[in-house]
PDB file of N, CA and C in Angstrom:
ATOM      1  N   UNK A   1      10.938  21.270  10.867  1.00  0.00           N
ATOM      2  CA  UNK A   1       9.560  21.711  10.976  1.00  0.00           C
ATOM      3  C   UNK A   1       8.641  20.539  10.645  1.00  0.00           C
ATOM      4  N   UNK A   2       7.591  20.402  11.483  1.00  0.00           N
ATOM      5  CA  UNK A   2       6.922  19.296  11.362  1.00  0.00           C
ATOM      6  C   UNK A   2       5.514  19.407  10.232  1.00  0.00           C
ATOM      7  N   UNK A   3       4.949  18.934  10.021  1.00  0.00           N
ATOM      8  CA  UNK A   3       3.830  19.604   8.889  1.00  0.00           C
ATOM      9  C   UNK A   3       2.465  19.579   9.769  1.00  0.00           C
ATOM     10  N   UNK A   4       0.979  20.007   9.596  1.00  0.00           N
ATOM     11  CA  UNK A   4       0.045  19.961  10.603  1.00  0.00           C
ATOM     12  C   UNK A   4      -0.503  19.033  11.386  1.00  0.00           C
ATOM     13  N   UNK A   5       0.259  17.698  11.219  1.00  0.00           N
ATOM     14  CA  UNK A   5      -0.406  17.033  11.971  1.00  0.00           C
ATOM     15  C   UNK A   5       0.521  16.614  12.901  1.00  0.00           C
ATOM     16  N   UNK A   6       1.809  16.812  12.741  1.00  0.00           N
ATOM     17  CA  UNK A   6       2.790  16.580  13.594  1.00  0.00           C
ATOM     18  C   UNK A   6       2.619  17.504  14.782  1.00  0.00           C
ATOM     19  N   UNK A   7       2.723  18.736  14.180  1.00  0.00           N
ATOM     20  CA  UNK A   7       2.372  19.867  15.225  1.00  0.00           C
ATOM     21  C   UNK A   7       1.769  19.508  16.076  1.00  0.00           C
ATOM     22  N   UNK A   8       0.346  19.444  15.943  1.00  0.00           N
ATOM     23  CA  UNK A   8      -1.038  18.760  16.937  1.00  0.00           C
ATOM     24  C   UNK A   8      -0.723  17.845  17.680  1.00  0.00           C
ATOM     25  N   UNK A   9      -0.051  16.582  17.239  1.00  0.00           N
ATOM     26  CA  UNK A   9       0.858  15.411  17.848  1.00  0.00           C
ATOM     27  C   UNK A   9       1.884  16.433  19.001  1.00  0.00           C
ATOM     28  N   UNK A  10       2.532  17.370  19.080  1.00  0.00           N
ATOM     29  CA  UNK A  10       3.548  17.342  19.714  1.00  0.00           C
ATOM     30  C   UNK A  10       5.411  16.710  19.490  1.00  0.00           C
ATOM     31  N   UNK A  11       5.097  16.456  18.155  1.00  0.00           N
ATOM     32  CA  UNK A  11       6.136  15.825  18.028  1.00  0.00           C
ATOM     33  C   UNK A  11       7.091  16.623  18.194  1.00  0.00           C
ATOM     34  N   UNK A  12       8.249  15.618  18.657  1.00  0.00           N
ATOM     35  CA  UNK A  12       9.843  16.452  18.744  1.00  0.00           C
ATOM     36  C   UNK A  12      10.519  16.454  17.890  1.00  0.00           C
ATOM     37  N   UNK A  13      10.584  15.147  16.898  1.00  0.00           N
ATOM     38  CA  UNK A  13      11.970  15.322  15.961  1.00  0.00           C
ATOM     39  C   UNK A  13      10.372  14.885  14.651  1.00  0.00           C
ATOM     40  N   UNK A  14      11.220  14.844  13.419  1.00  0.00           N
ATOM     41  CA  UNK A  14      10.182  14.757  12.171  1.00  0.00           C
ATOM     42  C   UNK A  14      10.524  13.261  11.316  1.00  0.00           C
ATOM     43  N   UNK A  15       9.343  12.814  11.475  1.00  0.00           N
ATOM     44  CA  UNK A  15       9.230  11.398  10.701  1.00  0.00           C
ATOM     45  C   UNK A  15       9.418  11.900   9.290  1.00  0.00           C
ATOM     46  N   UNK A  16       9.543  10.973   8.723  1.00  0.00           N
ATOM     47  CA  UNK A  16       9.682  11.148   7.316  1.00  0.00           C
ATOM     48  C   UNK A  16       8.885   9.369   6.314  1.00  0.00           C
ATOM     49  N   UNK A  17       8.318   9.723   5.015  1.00  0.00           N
ATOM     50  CA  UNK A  17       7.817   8.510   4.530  1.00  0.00           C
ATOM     51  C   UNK A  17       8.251   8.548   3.014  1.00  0.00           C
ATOM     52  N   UNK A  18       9.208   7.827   2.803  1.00  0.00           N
ATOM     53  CA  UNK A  18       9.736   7.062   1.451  1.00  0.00           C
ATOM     54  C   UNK A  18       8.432   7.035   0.634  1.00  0.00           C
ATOM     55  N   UNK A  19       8.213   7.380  -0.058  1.00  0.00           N
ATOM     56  CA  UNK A  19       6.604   7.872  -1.168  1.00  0.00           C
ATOM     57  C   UNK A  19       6.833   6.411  -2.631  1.00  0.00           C
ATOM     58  N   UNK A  20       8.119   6.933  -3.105  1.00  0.00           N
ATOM     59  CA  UNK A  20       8.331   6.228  -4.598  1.00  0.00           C
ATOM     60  C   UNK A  20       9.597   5.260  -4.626  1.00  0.00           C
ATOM     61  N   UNK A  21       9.618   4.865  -5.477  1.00  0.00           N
ATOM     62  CA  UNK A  21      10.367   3.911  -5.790  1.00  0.00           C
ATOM     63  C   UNK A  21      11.745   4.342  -5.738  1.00  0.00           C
ATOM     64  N   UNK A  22      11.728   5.348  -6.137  1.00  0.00           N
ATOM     65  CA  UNK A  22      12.761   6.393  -6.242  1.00  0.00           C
ATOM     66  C   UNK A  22      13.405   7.112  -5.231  1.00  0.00           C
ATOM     67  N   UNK A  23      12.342   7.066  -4.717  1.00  0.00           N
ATOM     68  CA  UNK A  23      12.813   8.245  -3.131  1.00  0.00           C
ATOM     69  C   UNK A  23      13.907   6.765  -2.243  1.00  0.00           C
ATOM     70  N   UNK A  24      13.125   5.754  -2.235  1.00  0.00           N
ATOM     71  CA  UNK A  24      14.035   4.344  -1.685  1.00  0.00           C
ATOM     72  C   UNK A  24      15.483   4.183  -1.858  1.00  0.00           C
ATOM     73  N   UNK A  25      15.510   4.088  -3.118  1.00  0.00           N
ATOM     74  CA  UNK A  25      16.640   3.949  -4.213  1.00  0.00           C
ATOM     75  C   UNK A  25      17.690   5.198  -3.137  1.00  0.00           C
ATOM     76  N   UNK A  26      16.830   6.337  -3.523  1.00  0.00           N
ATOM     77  CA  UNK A  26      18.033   7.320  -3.057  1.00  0.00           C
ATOM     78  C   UNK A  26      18.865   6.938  -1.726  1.00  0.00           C
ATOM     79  N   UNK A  27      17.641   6.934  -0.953  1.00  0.00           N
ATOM     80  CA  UNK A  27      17.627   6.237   0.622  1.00  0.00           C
ATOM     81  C   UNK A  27      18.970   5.642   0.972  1.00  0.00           C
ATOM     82  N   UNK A  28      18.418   4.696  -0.065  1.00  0.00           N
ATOM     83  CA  UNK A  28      19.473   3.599   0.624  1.00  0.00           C
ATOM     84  C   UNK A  28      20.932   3.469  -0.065  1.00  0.00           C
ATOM     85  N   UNK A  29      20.926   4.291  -0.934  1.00  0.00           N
ATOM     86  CA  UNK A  29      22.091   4.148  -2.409  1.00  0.00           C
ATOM     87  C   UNK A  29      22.706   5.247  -2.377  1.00  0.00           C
ATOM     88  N   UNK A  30      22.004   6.458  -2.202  1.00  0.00           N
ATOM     89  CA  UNK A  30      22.981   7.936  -2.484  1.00  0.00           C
ATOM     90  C   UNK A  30      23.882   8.377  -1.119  1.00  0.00           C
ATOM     91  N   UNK A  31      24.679   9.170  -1.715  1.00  0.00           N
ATOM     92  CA  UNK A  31      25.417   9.803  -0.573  1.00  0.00           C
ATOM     93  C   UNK A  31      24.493  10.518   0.555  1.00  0.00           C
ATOM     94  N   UNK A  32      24.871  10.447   1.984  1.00  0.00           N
ATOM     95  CA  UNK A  32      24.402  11.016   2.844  1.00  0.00           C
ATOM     96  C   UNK A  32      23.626  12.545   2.711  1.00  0.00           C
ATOM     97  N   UNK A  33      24.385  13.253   1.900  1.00  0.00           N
ATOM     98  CA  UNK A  33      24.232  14.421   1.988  1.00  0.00           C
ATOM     99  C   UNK A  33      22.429  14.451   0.997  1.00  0.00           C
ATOM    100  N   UNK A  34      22.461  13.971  -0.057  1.00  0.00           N
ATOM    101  CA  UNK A  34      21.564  13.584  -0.987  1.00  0.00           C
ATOM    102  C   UNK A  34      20.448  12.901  -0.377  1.00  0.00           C
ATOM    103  N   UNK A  35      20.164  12.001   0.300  1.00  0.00           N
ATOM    104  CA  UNK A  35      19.807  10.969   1.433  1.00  0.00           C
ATOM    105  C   UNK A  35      18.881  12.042   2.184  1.00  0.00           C
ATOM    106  N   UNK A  36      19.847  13.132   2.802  1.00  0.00           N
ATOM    107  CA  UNK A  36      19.462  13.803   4.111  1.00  0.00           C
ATOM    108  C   UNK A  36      18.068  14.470   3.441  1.00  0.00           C
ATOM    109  N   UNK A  37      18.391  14.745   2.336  1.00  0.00           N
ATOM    110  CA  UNK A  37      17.218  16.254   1.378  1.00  0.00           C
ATOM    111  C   UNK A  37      15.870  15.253   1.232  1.00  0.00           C
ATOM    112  N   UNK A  38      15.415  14.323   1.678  1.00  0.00           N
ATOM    113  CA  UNK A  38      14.186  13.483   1.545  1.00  0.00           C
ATOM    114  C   UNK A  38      13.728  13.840   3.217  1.00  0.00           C
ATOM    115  N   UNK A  39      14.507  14.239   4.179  1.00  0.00           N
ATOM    116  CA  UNK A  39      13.856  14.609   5.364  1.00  0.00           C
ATOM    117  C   UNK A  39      13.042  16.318   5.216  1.00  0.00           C
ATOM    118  N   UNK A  40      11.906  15.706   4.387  1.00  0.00           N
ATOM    119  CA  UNK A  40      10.918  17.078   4.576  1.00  0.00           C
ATOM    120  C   UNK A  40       9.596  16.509   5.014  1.00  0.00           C
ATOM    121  N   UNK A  41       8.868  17.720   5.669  1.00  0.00           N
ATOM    122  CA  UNK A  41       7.496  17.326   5.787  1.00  0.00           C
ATOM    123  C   UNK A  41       6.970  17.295   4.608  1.00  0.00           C
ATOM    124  N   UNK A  42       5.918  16.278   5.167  1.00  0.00           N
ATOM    125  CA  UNK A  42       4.877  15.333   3.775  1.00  0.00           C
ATOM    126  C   UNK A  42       3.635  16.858   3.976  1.00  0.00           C
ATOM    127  N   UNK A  43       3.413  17.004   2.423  1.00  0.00           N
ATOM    128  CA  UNK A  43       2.394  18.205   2.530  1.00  0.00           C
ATOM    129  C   UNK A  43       0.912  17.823   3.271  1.00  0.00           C
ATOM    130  N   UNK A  44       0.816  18.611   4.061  1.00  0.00           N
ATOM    131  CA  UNK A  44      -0.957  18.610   4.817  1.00  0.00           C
ATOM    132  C   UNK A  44      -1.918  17.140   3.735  1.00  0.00           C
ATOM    133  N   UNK A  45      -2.021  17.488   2.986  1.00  0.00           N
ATOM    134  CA  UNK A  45      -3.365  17.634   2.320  1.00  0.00           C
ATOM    135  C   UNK A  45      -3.027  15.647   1.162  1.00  0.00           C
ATOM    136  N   UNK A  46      -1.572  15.043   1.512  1.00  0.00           N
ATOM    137  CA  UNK A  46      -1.176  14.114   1.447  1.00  0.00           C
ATOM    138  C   UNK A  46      -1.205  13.502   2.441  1.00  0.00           C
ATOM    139  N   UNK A  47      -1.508  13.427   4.014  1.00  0.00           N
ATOM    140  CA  UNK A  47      -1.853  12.069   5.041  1.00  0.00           C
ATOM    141  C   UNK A  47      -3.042  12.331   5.323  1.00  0.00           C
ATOM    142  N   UNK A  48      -3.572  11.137   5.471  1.00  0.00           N
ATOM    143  CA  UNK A  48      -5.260  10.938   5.921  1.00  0.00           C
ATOM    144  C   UNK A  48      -4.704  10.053   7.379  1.00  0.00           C
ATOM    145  N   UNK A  49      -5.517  11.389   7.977  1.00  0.00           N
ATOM    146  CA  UNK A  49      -5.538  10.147   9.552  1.00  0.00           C
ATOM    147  C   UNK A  49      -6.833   9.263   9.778  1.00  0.00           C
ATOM    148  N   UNK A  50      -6.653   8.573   9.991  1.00  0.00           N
ATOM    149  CA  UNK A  50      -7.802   7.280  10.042  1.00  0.00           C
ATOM    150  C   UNK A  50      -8.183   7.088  11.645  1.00  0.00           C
ATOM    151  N   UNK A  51      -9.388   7.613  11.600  1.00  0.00           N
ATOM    152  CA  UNK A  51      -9.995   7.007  13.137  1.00  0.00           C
ATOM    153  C   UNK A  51      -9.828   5.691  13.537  1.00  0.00           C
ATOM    154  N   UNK A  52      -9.260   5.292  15.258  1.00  0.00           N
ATOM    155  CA  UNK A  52      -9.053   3.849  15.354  1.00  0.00           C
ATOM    156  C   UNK A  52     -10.167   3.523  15.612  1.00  0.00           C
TER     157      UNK A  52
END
């Protein structure tokens, strides 16, 4: 599930954005399964879209 701005976009599959230092770490260090649980949508009210 994509979060509201993805929606609007049309997107097909769901981006995801490494936030902390921590979330990285997991990324790149933990088991897959552990790894996978960071693919959530980023809440609404956390991305600012910026006019080009």
């Amino acid at each position: 599930m994509c979060n509201l701005y993805g929606m609007a976009a049309g997107f097909q599959a769901m981006s995801f954005i490494l936030r902390t230092a921590d979330e990285i770490d997991v990324w790149m260090n933990a088991p897959a399964e552990e790894a996978l649980q960071l693919q959530r949508p980023l809440p609404d009210n956390e991305l600012v879209v910026l006019k080009q």
